[in-house]
N, C-alpha and C. Protein backbone atom coordinates (compact mmCIF):
# COMPACT_ATOMS: atom_id res chain seq x y z
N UNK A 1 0.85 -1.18 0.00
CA UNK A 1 0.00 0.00 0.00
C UNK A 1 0.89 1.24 0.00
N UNK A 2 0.63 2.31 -0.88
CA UNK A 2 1.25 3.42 -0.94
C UNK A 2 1.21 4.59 0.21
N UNK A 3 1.91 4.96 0.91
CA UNK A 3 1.84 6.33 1.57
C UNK A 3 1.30 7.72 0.72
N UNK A 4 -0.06 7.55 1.04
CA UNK A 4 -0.68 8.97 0.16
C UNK A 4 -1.13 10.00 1.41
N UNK A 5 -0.39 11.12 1.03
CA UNK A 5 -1.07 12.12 1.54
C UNK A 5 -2.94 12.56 1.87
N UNK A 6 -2.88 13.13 2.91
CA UNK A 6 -4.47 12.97 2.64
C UNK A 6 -4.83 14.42 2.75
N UNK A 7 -5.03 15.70 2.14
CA UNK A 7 -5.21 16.59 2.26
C UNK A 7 -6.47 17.06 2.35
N UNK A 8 -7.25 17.94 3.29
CA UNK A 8 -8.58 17.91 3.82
C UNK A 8 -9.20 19.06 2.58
N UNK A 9 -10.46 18.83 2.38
CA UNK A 9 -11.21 20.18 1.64
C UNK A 9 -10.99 21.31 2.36
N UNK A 10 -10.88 22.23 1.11
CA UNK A 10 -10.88 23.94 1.75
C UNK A 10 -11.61 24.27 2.76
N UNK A 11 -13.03 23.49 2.92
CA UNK A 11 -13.94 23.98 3.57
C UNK A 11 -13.69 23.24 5.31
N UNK A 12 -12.69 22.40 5.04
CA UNK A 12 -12.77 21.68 6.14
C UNK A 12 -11.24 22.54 6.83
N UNK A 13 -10.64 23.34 6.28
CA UNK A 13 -9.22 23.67 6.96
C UNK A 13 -9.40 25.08 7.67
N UNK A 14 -8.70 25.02 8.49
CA UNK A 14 -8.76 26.07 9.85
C UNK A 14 -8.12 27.49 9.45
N UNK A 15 -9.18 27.63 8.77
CA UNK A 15 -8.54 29.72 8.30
C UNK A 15 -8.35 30.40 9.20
N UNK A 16 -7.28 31.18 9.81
CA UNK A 16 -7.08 31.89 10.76
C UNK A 16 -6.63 33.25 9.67
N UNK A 17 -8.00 34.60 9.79
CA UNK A 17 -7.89 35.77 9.40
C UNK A 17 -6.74 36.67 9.21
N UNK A 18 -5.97 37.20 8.28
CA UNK A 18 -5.13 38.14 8.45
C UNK A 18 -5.43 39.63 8.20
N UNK A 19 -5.19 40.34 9.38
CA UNK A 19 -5.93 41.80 9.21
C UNK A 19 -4.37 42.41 8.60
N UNK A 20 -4.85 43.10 8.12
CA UNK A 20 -4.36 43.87 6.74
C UNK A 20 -4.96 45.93 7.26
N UNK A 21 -5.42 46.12 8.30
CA UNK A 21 -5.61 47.71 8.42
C UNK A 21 -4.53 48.44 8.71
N UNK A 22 -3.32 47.89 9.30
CA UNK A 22 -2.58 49.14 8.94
C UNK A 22 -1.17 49.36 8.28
N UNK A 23 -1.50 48.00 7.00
CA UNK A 23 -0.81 48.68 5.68
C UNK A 23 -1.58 49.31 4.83
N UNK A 24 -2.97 48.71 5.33
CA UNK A 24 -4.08 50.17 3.89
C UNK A 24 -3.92 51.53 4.71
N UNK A 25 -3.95 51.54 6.30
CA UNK A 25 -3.94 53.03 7.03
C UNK A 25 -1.85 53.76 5.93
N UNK A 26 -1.20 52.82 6.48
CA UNK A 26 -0.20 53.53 5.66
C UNK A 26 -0.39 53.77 4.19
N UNK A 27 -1.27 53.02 3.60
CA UNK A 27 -1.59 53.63 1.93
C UNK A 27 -1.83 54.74 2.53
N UNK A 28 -3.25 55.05 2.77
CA UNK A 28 -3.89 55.89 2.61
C UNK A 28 -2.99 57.09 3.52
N UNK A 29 -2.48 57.11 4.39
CA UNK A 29 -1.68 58.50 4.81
C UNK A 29 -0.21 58.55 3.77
N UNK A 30 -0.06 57.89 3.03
CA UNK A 30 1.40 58.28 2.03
C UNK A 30 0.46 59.16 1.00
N UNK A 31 1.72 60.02 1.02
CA UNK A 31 1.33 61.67 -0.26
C UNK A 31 2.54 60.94 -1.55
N UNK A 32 3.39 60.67 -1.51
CA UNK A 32 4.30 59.80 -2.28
C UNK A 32 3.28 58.83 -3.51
N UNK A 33 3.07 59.07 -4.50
CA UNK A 33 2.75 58.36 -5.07
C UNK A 33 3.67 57.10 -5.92
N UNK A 34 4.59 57.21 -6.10
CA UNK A 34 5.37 56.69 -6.28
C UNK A 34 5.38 54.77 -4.79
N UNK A 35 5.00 55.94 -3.76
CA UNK A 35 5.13 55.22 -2.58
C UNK A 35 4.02 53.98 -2.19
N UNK A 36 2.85 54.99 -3.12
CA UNK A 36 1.65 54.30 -2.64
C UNK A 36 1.25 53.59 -3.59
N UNK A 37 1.78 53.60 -5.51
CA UNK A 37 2.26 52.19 -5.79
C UNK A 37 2.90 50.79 -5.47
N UNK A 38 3.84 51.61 -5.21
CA UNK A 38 4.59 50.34 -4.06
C UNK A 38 3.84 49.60 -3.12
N UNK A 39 3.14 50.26 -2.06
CA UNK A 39 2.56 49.58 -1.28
C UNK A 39 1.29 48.93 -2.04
N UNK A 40 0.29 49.19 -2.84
CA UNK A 40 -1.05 48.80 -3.39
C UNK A 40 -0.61 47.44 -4.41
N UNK A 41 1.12 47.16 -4.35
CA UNK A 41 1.14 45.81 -5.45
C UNK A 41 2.10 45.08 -4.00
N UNK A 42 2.54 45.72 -3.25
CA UNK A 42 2.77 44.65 -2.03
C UNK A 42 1.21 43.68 -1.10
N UNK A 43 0.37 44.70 -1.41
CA UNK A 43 -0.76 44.27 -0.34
C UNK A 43 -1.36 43.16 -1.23
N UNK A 44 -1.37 43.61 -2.47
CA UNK A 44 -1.93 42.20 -4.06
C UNK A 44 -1.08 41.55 -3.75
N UNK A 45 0.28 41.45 -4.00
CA UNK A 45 1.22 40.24 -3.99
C UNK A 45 1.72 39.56 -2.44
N UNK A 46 1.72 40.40 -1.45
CA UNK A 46 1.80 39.67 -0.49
C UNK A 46 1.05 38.57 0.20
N UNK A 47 -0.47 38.95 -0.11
CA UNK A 47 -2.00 38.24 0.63
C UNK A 47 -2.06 37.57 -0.24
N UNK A 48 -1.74 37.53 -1.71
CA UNK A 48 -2.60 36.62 -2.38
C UNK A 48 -2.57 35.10 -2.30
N UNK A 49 -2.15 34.41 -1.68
CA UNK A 49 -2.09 33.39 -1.59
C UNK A 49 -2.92 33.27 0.30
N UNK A 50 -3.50 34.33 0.97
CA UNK A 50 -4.15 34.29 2.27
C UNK A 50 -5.73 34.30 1.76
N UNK A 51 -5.87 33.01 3.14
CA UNK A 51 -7.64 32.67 2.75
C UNK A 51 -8.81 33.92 3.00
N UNK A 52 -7.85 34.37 4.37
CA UNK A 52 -8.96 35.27 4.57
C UNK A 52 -8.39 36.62 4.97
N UNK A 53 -8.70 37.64 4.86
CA UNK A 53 -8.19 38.76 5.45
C UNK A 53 -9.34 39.77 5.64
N UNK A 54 -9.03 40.45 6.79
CA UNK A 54 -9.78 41.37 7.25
C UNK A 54 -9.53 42.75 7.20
N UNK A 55 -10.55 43.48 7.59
CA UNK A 55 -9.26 45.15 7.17
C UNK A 55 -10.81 45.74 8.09
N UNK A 56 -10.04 46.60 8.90
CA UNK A 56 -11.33 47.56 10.14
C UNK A 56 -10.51 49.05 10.23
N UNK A 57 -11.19 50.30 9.85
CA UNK A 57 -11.02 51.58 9.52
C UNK A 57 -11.83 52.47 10.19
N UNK A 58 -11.29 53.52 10.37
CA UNK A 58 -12.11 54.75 10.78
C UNK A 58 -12.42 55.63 9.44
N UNK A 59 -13.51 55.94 9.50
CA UNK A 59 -14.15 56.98 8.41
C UNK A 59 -12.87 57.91 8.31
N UNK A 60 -12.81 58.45 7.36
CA UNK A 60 -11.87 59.74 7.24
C UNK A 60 -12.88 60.19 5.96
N UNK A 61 -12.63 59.91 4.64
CA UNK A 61 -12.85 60.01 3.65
C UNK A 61 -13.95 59.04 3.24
N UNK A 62 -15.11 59.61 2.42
CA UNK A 62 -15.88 59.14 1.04
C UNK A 62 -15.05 58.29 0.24
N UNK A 63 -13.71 59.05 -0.42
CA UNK A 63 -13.02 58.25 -0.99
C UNK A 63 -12.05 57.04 -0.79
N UNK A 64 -12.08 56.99 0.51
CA UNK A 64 -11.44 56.09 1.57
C UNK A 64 -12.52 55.18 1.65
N UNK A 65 -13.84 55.16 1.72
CA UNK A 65 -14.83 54.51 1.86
C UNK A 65 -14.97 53.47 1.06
N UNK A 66 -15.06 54.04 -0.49
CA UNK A 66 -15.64 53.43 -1.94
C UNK A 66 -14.11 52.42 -2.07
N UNK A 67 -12.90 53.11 -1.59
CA UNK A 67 -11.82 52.20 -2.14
C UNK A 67 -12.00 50.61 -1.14
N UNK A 68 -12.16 50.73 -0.17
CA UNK A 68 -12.93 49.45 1.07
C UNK A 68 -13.75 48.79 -0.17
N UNK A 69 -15.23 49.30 -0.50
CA UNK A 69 -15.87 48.93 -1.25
C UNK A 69 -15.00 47.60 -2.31
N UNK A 70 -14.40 48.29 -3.04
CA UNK A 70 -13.74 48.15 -4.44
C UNK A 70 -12.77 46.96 -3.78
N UNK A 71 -12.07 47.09 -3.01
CA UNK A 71 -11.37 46.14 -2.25
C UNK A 71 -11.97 45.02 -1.69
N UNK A 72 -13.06 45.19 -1.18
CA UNK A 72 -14.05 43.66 -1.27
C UNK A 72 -14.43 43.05 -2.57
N UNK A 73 -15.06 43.77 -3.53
CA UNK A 73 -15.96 43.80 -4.62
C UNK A 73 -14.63 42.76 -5.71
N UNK A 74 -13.59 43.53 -6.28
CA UNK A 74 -12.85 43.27 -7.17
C UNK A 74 -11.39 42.59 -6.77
N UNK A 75 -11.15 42.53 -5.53
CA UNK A 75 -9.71 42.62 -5.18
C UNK A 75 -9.61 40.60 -5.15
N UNK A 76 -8.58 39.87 -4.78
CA UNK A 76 -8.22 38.75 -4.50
C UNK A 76 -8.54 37.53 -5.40
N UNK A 77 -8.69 36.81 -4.82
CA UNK A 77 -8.96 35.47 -5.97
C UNK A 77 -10.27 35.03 -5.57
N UNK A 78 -10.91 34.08 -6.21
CA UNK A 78 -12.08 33.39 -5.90
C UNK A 78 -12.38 32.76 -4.48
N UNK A 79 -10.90 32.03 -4.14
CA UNK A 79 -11.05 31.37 -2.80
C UNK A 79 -10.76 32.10 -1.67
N UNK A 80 -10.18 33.40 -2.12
CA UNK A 80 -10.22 34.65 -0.61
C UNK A 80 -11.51 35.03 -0.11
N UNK A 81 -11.67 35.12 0.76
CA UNK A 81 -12.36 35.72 1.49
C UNK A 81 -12.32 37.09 2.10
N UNK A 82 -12.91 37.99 1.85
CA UNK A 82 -12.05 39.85 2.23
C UNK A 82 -13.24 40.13 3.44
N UNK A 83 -13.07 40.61 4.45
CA UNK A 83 -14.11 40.92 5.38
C UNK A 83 -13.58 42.70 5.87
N UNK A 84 -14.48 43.45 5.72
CA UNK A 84 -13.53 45.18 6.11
C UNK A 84 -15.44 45.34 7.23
N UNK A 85 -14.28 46.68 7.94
CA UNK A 85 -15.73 47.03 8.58
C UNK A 85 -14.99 48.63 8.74
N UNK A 86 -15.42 49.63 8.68
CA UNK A 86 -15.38 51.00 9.06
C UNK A 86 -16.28 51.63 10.04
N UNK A 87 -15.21 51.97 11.03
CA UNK A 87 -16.36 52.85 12.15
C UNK A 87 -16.41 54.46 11.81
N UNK A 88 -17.73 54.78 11.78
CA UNK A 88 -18.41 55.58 11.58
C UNK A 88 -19.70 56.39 11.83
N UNK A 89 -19.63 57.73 12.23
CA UNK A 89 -20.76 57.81 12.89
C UNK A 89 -22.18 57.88 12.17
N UNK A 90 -23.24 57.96 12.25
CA UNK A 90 -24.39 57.84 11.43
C UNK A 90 -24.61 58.66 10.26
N UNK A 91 -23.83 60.14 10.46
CA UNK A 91 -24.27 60.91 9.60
C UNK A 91 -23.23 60.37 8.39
N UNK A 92 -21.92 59.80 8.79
CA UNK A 92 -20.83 58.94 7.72
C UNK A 92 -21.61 57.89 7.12
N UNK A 93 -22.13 57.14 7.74
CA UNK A 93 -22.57 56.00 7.01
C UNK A 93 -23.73 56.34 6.33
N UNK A 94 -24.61 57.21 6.50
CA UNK A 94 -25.50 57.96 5.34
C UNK A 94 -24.99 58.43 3.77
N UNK A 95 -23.79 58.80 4.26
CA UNK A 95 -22.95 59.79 3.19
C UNK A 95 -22.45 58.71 2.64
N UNK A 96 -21.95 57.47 3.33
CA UNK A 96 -21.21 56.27 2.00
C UNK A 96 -22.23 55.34 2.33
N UNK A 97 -23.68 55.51 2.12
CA UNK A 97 -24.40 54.56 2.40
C UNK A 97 -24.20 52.86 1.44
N UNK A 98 -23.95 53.44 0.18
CA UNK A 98 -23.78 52.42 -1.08
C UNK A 98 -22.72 51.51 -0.62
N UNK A 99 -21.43 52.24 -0.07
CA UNK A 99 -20.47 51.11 0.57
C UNK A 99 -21.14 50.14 1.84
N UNK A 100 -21.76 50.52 2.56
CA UNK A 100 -22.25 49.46 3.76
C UNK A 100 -23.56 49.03 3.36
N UNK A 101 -24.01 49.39 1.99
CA UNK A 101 -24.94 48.33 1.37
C UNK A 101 -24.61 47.21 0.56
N UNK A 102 -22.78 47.36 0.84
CA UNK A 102 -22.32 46.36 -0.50
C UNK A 102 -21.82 45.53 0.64
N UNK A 103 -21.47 45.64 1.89
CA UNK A 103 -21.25 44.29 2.54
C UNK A 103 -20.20 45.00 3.27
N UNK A 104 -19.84 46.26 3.16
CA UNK A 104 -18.92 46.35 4.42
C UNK A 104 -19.52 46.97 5.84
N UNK A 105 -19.41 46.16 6.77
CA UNK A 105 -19.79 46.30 7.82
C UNK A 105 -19.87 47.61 8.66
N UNK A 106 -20.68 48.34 9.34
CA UNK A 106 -20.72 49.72 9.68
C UNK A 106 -20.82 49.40 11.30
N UNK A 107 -19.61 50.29 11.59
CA UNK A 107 -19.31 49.87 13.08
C UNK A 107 -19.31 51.38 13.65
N UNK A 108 -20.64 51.42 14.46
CA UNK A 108 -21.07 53.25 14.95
C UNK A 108 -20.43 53.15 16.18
N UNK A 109 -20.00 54.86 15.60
CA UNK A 109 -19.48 55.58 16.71
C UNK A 109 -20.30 56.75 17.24
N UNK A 110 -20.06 57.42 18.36
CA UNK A 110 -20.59 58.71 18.44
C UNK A 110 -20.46 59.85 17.99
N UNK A 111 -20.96 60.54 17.81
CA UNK A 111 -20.53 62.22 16.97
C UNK A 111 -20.13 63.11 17.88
């Protein structure tokens, strides 16, 4: 009888999450564009081979918002899993309502 490996289904193996918020917090505070290429093909090429990753933000920006969005929506491979949540106070999550209707989680704060 042969020694065969027995490797379990995806669904059966123990994903332990990798949060990923504060190399997007360093995107997003670099003025360097040059810089913030660099980092936006490290965060693609570093994770891509991670099952799951998470990413949790404070409101700053609308445009900080939609890129979360876009980063769930389009980013990783089929078998990733992307989970983000942004805290924000009510009148924020009104203003990027479309992003926490697309699945990123809205975590309230006070005003």
């Amino acid at each position: 009888m042969k020694n065969e490996r027995v490797t379990l289904p995806p669904s059966e193996v123990e994903t332990t999450p990798v949060d990923i918020s504060d190399r997007v917090r360093a995107l997003f505070g670099c003025k360097d564009t040059r810089e913030q290429i660099q980092l936006r093909r490290s965060l693609k090429g570093d994770f891509k081979d991670t099952p799951v990753l998470t990413l949790t933000l404070d409101y700053t920006t609308l445009g900080q918002a939609r890129w979360v969005k876009a980063w769930i929506e389009y980013g990783g491979n089929d078998e990733q899993k992307r989970k983000a949540a942004i805290r924000a106070t009510e009148s924020q999550m009104k203003e990027a309502a479309n992003v926490f209707a697309s699945g990123v989680e809205w975590i309230q704060v006070e005003e």
